[in-house]
C-alpha atoms as a PDB file:
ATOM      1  CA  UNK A   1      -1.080 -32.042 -15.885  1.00  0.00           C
ATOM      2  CA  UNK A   2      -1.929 -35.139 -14.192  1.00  0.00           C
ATOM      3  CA  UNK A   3      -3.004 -37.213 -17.437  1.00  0.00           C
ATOM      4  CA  UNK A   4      -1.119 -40.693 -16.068  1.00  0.00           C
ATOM      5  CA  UNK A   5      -0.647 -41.795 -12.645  1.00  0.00           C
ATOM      6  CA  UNK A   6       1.541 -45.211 -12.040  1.00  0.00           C
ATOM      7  CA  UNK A   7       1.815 -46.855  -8.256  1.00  0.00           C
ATOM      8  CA  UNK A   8       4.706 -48.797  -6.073  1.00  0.00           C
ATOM      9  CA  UNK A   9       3.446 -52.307  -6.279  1.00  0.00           C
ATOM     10  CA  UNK A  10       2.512 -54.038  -2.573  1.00  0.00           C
ATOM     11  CA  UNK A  11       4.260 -57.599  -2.527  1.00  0.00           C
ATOM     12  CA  UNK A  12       2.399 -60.324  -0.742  1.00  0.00           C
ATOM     13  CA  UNK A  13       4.323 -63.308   1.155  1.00  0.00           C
ATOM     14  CA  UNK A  14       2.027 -66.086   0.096  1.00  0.00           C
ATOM     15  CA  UNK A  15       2.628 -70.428   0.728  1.00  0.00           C
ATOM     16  CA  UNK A  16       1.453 -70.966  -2.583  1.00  0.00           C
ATOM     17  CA  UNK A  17       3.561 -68.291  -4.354  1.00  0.00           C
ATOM     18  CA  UNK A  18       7.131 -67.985  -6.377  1.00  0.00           C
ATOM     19  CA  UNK A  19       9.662 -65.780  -8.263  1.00  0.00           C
ATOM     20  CA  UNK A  20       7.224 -65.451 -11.359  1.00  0.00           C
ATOM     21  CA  UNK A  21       7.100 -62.135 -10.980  1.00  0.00           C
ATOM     22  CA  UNK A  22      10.704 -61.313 -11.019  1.00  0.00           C
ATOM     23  CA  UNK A  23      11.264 -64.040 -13.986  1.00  0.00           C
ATOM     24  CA  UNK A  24       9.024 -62.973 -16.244  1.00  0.00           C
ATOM     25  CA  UNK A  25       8.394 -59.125 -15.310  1.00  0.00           C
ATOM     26  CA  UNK A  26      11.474 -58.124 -13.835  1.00  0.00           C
ATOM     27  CA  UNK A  27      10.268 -57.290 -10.458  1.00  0.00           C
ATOM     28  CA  UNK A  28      12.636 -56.715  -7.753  1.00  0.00           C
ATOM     29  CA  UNK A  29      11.619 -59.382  -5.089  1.00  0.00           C
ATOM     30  CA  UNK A  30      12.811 -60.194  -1.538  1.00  0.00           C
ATOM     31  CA  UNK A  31      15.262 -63.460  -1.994  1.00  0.00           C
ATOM     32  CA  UNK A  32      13.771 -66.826  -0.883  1.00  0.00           C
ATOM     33  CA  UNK A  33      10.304 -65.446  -0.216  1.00  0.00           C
ATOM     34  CA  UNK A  34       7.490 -67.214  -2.087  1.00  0.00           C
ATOM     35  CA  UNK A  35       5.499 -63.986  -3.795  1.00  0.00           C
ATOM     36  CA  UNK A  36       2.090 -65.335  -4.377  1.00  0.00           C
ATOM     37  CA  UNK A  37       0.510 -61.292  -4.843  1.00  0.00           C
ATOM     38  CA  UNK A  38       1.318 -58.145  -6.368  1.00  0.00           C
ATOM     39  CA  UNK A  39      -1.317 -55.515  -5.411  1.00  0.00           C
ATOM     40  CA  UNK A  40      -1.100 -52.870  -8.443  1.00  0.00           C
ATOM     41  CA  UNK A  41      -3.844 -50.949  -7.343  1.00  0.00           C
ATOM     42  CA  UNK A  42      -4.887 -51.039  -3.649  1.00  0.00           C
ATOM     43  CA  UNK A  43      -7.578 -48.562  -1.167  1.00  0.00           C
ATOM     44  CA  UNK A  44      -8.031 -50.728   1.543  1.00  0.00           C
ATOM     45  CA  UNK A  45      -7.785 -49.563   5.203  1.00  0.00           C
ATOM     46  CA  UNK A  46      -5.121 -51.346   5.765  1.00  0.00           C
ATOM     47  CA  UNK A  47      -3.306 -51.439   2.136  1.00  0.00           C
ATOM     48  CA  UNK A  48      -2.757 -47.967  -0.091  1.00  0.00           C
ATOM     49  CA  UNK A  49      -1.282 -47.892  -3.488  1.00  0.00           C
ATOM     50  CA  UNK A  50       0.927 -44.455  -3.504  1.00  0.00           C
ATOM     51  CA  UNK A  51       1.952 -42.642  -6.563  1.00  0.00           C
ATOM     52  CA  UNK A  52       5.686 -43.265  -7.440  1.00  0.00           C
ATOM     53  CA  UNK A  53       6.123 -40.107  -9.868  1.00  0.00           C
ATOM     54  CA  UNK A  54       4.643 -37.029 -11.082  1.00  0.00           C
ATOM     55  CA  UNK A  55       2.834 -34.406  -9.488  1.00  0.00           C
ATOM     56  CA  UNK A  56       1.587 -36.388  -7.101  1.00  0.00           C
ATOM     57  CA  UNK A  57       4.427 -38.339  -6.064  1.00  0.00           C
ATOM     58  CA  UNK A  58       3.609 -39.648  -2.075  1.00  0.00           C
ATOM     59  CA  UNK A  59      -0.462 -39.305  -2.265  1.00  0.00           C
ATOM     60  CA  UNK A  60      -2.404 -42.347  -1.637  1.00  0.00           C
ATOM     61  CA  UNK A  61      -5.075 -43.626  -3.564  1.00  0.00           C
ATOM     62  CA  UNK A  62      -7.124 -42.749  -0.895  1.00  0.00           C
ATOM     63  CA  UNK A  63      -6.018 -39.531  -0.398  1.00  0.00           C
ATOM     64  CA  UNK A  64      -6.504 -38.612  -4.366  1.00  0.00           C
ATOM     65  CA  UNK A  65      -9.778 -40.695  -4.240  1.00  0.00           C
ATOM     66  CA  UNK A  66     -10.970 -38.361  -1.590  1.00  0.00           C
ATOM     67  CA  UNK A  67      -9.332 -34.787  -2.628  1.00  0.00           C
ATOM     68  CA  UNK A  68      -9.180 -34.553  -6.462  1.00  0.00           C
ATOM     69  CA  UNK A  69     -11.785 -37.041  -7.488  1.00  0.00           C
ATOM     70  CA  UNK A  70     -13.641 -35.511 -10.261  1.00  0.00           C
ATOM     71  CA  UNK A  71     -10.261 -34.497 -11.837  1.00  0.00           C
ATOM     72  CA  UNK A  72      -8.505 -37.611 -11.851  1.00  0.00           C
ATOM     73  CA  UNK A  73     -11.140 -40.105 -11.469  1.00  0.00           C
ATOM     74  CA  UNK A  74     -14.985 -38.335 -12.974  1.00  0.00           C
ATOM     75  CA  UNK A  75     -17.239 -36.690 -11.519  1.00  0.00           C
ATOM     76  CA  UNK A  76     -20.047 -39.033 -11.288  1.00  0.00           C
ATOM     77  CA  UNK A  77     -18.442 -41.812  -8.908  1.00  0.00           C
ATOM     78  CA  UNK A  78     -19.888 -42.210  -5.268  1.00  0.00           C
ATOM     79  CA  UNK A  79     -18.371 -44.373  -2.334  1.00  0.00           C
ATOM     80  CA  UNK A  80     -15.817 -44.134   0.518  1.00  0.00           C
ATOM     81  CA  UNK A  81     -13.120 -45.991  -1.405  1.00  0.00           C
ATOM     82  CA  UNK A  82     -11.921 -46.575  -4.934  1.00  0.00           C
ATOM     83  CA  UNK A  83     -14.155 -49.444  -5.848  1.00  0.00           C
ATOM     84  CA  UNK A  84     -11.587 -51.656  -8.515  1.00  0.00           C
ATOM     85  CA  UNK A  85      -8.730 -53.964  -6.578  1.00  0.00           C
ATOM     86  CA  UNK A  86      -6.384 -55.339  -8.973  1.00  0.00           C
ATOM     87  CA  UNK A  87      -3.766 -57.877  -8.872  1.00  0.00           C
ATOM     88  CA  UNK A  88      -0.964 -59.998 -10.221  1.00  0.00           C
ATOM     89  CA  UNK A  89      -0.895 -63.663  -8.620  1.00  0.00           C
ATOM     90  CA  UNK A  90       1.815 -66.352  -8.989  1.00  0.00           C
ATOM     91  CA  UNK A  91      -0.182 -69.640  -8.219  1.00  0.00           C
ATOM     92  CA  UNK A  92       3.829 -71.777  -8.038  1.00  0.00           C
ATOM     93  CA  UNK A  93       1.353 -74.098  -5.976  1.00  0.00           C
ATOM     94  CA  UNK A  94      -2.187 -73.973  -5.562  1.00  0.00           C
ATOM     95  CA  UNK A  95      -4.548 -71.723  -3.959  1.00  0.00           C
ATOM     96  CA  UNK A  96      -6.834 -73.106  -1.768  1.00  0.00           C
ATOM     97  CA  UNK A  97     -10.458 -73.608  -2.312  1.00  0.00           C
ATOM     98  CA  UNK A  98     -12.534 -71.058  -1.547  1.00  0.00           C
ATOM     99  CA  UNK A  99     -15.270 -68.753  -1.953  1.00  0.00           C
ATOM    100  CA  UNK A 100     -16.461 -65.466  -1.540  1.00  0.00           C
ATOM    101  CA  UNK A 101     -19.310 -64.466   0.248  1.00  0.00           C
ATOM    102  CA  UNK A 102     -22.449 -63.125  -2.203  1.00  0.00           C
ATOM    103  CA  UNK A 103     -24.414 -59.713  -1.589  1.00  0.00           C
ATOM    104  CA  UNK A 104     -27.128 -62.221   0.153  1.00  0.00           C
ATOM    105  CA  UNK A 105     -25.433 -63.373   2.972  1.00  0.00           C
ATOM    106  CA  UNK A 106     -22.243 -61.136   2.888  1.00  0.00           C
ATOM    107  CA  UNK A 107     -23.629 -58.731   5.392  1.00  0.00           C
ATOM    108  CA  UNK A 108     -24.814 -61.190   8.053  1.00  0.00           C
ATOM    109  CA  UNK A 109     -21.734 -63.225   8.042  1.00  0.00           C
ATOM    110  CA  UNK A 110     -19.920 -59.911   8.391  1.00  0.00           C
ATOM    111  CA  UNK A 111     -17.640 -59.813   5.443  1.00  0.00           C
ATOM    112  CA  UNK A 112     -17.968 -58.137   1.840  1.00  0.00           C
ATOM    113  CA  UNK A 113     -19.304 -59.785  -1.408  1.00  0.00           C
ATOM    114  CA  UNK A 114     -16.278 -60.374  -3.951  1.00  0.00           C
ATOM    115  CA  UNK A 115     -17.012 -60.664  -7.622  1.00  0.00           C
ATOM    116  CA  UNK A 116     -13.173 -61.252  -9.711  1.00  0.00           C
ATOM    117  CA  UNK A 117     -12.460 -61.803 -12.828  1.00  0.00           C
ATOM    118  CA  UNK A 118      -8.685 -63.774 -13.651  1.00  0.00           C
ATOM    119  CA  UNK A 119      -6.783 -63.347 -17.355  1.00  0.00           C
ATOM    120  CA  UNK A 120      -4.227 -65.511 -17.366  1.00  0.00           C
ATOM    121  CA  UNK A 121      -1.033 -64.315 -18.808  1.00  0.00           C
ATOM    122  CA  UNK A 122       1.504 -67.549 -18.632  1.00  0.00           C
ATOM    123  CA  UNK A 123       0.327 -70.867 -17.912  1.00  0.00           C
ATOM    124  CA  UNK A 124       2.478 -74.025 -17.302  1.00  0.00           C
ATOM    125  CA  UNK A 125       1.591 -76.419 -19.783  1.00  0.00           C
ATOM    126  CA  UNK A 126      -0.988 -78.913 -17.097  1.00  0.00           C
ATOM    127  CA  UNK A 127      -1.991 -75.419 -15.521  1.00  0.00           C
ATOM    128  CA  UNK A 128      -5.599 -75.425 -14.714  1.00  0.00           C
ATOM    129  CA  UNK A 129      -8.498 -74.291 -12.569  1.00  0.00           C
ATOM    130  CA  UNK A 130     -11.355 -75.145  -9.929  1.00  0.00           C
ATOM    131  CA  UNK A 131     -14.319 -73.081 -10.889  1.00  0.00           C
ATOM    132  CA  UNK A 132     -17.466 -74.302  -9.840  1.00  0.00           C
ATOM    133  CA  UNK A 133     -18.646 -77.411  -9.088  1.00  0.00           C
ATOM    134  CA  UNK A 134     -19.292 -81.173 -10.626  1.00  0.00           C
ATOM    135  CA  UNK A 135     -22.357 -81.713 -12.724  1.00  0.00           C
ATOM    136  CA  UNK A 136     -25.066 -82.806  -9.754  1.00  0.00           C
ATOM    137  CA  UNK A 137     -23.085 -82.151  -7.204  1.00  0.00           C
ATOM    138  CA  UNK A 138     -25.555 -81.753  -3.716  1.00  0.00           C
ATOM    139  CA  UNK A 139     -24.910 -79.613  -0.666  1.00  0.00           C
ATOM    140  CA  UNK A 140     -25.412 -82.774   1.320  1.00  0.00           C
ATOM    141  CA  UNK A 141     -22.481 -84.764  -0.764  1.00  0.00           C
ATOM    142  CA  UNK A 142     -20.420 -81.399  -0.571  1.00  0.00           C
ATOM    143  CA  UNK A 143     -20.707 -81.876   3.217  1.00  0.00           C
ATOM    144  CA  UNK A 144     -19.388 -85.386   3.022  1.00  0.00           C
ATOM    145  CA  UNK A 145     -16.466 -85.038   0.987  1.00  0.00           C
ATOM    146  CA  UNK A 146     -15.698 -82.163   3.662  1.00  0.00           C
ATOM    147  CA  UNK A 147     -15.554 -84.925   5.869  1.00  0.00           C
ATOM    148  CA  UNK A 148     -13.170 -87.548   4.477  1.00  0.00           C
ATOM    149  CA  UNK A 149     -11.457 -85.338   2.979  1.00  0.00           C
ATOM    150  CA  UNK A 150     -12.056 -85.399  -0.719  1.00  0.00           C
ATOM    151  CA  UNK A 151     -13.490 -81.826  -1.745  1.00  0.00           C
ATOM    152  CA  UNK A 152     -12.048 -81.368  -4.355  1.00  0.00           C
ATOM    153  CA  UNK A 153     -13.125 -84.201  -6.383  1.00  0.00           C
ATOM    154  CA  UNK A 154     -16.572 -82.730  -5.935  1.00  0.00           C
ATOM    155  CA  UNK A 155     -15.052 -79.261  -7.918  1.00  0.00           C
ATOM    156  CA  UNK A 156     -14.859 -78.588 -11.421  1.00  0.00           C
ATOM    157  CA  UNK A 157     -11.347 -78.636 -12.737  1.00  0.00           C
ATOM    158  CA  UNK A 158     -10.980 -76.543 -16.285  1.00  0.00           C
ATOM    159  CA  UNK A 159      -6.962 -76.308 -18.129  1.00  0.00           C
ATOM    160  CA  UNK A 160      -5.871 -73.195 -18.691  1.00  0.00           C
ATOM    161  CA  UNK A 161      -4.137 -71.626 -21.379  1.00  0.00           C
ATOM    162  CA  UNK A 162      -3.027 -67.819 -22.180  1.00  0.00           C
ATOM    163  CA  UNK A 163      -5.013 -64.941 -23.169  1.00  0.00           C
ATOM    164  CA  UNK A 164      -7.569 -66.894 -21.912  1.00  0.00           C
ATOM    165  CA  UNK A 165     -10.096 -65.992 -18.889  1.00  0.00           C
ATOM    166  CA  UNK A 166     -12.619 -66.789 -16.109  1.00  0.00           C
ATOM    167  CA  UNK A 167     -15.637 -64.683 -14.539  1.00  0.00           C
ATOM    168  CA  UNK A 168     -15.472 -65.624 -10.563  1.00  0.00           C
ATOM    169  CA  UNK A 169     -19.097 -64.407  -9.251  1.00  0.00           C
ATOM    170  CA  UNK A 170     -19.742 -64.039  -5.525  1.00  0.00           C
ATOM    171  CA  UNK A 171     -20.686 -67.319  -4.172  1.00  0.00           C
ATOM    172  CA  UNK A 172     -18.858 -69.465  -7.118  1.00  0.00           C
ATOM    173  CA  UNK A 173     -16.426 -72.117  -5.293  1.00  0.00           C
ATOM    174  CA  UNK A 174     -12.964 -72.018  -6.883  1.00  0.00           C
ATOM    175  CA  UNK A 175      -9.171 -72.494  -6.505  1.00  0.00           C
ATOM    176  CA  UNK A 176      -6.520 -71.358  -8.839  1.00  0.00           C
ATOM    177  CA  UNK A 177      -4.100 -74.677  -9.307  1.00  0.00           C
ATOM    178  CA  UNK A 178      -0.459 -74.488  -9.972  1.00  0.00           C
ATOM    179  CA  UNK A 179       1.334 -72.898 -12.947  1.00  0.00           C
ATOM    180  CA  UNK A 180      -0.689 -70.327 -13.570  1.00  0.00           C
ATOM    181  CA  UNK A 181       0.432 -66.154 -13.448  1.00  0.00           C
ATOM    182  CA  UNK A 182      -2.784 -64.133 -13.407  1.00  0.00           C
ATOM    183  CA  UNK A 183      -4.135 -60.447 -13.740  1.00  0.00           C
ATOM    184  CA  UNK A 184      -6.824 -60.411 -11.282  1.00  0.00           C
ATOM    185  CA  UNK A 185      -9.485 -57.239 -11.346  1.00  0.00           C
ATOM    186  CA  UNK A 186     -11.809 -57.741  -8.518  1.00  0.00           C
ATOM    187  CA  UNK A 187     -14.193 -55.532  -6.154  1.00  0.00           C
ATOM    188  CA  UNK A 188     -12.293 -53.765  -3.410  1.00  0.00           C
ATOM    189  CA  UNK A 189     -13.124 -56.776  -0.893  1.00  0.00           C
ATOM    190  CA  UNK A 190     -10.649 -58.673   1.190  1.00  0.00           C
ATOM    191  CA  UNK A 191     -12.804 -61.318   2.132  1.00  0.00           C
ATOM    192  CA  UNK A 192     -12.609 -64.787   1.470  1.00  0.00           C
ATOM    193  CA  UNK A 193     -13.294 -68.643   3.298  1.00  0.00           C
ATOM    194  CA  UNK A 194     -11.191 -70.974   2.737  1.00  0.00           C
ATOM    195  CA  UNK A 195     -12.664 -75.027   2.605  1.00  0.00           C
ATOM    196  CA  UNK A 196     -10.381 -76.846   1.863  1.00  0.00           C
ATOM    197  CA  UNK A 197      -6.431 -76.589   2.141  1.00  0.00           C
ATOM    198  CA  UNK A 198      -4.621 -79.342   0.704  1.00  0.00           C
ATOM    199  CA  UNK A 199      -3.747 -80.184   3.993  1.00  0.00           C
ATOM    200  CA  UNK A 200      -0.644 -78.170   3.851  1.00  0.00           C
ATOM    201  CA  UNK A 201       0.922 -75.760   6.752  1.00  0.00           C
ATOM    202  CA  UNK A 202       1.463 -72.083   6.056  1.00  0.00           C
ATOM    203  CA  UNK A 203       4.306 -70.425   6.120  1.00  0.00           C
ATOM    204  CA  UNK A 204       4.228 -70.036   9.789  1.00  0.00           C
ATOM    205  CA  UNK A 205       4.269 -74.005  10.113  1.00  0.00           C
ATOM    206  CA  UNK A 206       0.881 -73.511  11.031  1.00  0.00           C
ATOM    207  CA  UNK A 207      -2.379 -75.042   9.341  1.00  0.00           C
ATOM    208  CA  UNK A 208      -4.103 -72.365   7.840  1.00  0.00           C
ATOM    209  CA  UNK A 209      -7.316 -71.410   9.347  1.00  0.00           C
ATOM    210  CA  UNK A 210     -10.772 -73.221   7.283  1.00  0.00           C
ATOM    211  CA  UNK A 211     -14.455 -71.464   7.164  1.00  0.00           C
ATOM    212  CA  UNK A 212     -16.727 -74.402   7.332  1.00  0.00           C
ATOM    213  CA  UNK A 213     -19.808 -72.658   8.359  1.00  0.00           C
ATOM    214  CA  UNK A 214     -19.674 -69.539   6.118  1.00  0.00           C
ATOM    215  CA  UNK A 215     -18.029 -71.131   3.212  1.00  0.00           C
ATOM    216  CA  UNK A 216     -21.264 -73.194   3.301  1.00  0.00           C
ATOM    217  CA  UNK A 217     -23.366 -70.300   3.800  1.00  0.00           C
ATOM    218  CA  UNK A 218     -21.937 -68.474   0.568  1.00  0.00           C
ATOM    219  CA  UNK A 219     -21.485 -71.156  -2.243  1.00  0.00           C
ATOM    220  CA  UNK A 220     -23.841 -71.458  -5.329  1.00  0.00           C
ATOM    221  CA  UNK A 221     -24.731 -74.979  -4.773  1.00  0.00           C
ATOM    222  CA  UNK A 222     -26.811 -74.624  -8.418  1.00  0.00           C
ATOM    223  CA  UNK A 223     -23.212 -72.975 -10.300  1.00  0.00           C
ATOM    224  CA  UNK A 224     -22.005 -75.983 -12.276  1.00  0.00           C
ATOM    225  CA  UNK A 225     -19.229 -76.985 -14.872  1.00  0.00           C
ATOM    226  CA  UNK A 226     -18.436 -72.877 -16.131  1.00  0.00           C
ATOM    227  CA  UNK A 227     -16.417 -72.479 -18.875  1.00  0.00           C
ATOM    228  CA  UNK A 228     -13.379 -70.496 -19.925  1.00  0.00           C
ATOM    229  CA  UNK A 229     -13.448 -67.587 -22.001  1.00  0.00           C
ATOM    230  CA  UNK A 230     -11.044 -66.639 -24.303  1.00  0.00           C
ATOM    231  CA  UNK A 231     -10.474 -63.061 -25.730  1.00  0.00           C
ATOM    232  CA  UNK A 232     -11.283 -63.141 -29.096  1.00  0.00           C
ATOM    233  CA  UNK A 233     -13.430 -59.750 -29.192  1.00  0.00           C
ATOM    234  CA  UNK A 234     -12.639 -56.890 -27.028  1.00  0.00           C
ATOM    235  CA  UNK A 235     -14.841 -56.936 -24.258  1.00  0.00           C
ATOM    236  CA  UNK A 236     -14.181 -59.675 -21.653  1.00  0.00           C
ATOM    237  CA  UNK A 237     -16.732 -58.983 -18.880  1.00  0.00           C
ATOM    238  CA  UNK A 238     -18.875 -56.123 -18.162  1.00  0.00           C
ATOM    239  CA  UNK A 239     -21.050 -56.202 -14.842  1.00  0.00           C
ATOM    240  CA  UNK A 240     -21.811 -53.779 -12.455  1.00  0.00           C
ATOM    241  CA  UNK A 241     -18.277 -53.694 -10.589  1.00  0.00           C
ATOM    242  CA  UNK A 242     -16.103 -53.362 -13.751  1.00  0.00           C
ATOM    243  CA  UNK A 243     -15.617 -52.973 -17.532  1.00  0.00           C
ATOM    244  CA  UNK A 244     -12.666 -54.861 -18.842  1.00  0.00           C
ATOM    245  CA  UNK A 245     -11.742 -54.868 -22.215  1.00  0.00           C
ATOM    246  CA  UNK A 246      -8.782 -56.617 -24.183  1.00  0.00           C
ATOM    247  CA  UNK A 247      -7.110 -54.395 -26.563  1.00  0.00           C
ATOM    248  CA  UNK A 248      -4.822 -55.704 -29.638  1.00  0.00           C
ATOM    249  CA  UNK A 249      -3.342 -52.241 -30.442  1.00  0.00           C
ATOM    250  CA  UNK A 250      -2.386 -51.779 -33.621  1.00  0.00           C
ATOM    251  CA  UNK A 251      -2.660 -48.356 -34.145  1.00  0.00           C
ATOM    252  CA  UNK A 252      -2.953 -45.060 -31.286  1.00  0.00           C
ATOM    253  CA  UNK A 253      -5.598 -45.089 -29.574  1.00  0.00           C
ATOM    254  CA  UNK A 254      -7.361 -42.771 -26.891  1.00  0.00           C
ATOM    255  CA  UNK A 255      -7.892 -43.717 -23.293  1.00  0.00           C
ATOM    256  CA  UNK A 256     -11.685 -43.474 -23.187  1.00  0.00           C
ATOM    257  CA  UNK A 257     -14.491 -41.941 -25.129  1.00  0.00           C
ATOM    258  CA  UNK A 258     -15.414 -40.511 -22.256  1.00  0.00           C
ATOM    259  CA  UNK A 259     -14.355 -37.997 -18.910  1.00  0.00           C
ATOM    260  CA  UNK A 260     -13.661 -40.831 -16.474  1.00  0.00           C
ATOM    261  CA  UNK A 261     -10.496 -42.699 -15.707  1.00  0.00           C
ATOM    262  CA  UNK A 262      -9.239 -46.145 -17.123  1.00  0.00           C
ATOM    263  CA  UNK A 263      -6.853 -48.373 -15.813  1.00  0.00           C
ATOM    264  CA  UNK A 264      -4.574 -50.487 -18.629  1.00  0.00           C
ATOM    265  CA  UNK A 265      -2.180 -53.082 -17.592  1.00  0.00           C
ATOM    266  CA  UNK A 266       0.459 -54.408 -20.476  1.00  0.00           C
ATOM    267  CA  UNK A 267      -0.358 -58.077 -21.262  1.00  0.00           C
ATOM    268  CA  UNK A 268       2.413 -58.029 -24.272  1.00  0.00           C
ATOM    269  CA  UNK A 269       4.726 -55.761 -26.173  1.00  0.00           C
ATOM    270  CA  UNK A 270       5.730 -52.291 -25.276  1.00  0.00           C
ATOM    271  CA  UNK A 271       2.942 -48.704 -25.008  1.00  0.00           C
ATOM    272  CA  UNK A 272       4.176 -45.131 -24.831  1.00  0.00           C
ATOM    273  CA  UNK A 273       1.388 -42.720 -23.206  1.00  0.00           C
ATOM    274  CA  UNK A 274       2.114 -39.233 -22.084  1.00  0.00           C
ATOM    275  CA  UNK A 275       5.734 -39.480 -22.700  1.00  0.00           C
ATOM    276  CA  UNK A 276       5.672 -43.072 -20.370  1.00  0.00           C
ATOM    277  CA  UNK A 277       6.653 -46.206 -21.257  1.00  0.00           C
ATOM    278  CA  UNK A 278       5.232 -49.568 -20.320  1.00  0.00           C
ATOM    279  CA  UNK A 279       6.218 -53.393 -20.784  1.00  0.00           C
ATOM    280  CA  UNK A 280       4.183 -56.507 -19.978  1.00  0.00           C
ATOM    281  CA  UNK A 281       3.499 -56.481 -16.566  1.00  0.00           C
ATOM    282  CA  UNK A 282       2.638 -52.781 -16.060  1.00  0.00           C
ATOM    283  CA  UNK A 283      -0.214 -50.623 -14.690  1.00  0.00           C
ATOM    284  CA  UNK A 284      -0.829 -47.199 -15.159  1.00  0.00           C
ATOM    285  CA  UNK A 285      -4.169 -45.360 -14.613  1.00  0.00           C
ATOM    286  CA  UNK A 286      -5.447 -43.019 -17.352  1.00  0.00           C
ATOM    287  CA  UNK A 287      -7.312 -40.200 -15.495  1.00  0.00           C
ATOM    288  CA  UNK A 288     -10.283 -38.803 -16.347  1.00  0.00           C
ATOM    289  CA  UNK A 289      -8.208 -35.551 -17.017  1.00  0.00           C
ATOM    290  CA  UNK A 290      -6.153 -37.422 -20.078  1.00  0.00           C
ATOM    291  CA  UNK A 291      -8.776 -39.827 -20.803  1.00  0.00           C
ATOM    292  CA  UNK A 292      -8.218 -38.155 -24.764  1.00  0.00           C
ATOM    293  CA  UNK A 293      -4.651 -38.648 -24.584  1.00  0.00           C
ATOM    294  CA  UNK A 294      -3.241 -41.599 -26.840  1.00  0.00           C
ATOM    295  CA  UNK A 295      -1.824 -45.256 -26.278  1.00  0.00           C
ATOM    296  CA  UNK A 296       0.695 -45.721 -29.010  1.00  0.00           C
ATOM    297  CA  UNK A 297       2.162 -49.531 -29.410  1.00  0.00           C
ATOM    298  CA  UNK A 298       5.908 -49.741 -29.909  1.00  0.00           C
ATOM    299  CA  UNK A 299       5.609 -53.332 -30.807  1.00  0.00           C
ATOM    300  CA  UNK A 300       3.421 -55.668 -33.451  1.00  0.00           C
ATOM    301  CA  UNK A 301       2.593 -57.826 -30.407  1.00  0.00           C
ATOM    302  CA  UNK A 302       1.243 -55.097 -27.912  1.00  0.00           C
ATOM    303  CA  UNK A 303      -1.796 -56.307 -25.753  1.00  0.00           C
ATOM    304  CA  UNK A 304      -2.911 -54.396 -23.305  1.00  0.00           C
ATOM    305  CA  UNK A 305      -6.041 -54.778 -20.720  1.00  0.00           C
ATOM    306  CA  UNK A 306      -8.404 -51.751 -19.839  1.00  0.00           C
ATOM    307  CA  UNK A 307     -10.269 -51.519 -16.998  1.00  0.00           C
ATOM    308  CA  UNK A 308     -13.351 -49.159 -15.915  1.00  0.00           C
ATOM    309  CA  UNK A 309     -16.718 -48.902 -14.439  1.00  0.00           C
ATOM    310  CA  UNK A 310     -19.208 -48.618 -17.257  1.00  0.00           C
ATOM    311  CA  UNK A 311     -21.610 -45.347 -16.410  1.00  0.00           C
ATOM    312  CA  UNK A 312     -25.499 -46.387 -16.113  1.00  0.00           C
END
């Protein structure tokens, strides 16, 4: 029975990335390649996850998406593609700023509204991040500091710290600065316009390409000074893209009250479901076929995120 389903991880060359992934998770890496990305869970056109055991060993996410929905996923979930991207991202250096393009204007600019949502796992001790921007802050001074240079002063920097987390709506500027490993659960969008760089090359010795026009288009000139969250009770966010929870297991616990799947990922400690174990770091999708089945914690310590789509 196909009550768990785990995926080969996509790695992601990246100029801002590291060795985080292998240092703290144990992932094999390619040597002296800066990892900024681990895609966990991927249906893109150009990027599948694929089962790496079990009965369906070699399907896509696609291809079980499309063929054996209702069992593995529930039966009430429309769309081409699995809606839920996640990721794990090494910011070694920063990110640059950016936004993504809201429902408003995503469609004329030709790209696809991203709403995210980062939980950061390990953070260096001056870690922080750009979310948002400076009390007062005006489209027309935005525009200036685009052209001497100094956008970033203009962007609200919060430090971060972890098990805490940040809600990263469509249209909110933001860049994730250095010293920060994240679990990122977003919509299943690749777009994004970059502003501002850091004046830095990528790793093609290149500048990277900027998105004056639309990144102008898309930000929330009214979104200012957010705050961090931190996960003290179990729900983190819940919006129309995804449910994600925080679990402190203490005790076994079933997947989901209902017939749909749920994705965990291992923040801390070690979880045994269906015979499977998992360490921090780890993803595996409970489907909607074992959504009764059990997580059992193996430590004191064991933390684990979930991850659905709330039915309406």
């Amino acid at each position: 029975m196909a009550h768990c389903l785990t995926f080969t991880p996509l790695y992601q060359p990246r100029v801002w990335g590291g060795q985080k992934l292998s240092e703290v998770f144990g992932r094999p890496l390619p040597a002296n390649t800066p990892i900024g990305e681990s895609w966990e869970l991927v249906d893109r056109p150009g990027e599948q996850s694929v089962v790496n055991q079990g009965r369906y060993e070699g399907w896509s996410l696609h291809q079980l998406w499309s063929e054996q929905r209702d069992e593995l996923f529930g039966d009430w979930f429309l769309g081409e593609r699995f809606p839920i991207l996640i990721k794990i991202l090494d910011a070694t250096e920063p990110l640059s700023v950016q936004v993504h393009p809201p429902l408003t204007v995503a469609k004329e600019l030709q790209g696809d509204p991203k709403t995210e949502i980062w939980y950061f796992v390990r953070t260096a001790p001056d870690a922080g991040v750009y979310v948002g921007l400076k009390a007062g802050t005006s489209k027309e001074q935005f525009k200036a500091a685009l052209a001497d240079g100094s956008v970033a002063d203009l962007v609200h920097r919060i430090p971060t710290r972890p098990d805490s987390f940040i809600f990263i709506p469509s249209g909110r500027i933001h860049a994730i600065d250095a010293g920060n490993l994240i679990f990122e659960i977003q919509q299943n969008s690749d777009t994004t316009y970059r502003v501002f760089d850091w004046n830095r090359v990528g790793l093609d010795g290149k500048p990277r390409e900027l998105h004056i026009e639309p990144c102008l288009a898309s930000i929330d000139f009214s979104d200012f000074e957010p705050s961090l969250g931190e996960a003290i009770d179990e729900v983190i966010v819940s919006c129309h893209h995804f449910h994600v929870e925080r679990w402190s297991l203490t005790e076994s616990r079933a997947a989901h009250n209902q017939r749909q799947f749920a994705v965990f990922q291992c923040v801390s400690g070690r979880v045994e479901f269906t015979g499977r174990y998992f360490g921090p770091g780890d993803l595996f999708l409970a489907t909607a076929k074992g959504h009764t089945k059990s997580l059992n914690p193996l430590e004191s310590d064991t933390k684990v995120l979930r991850t659905t789509i709330e039915k309406t």
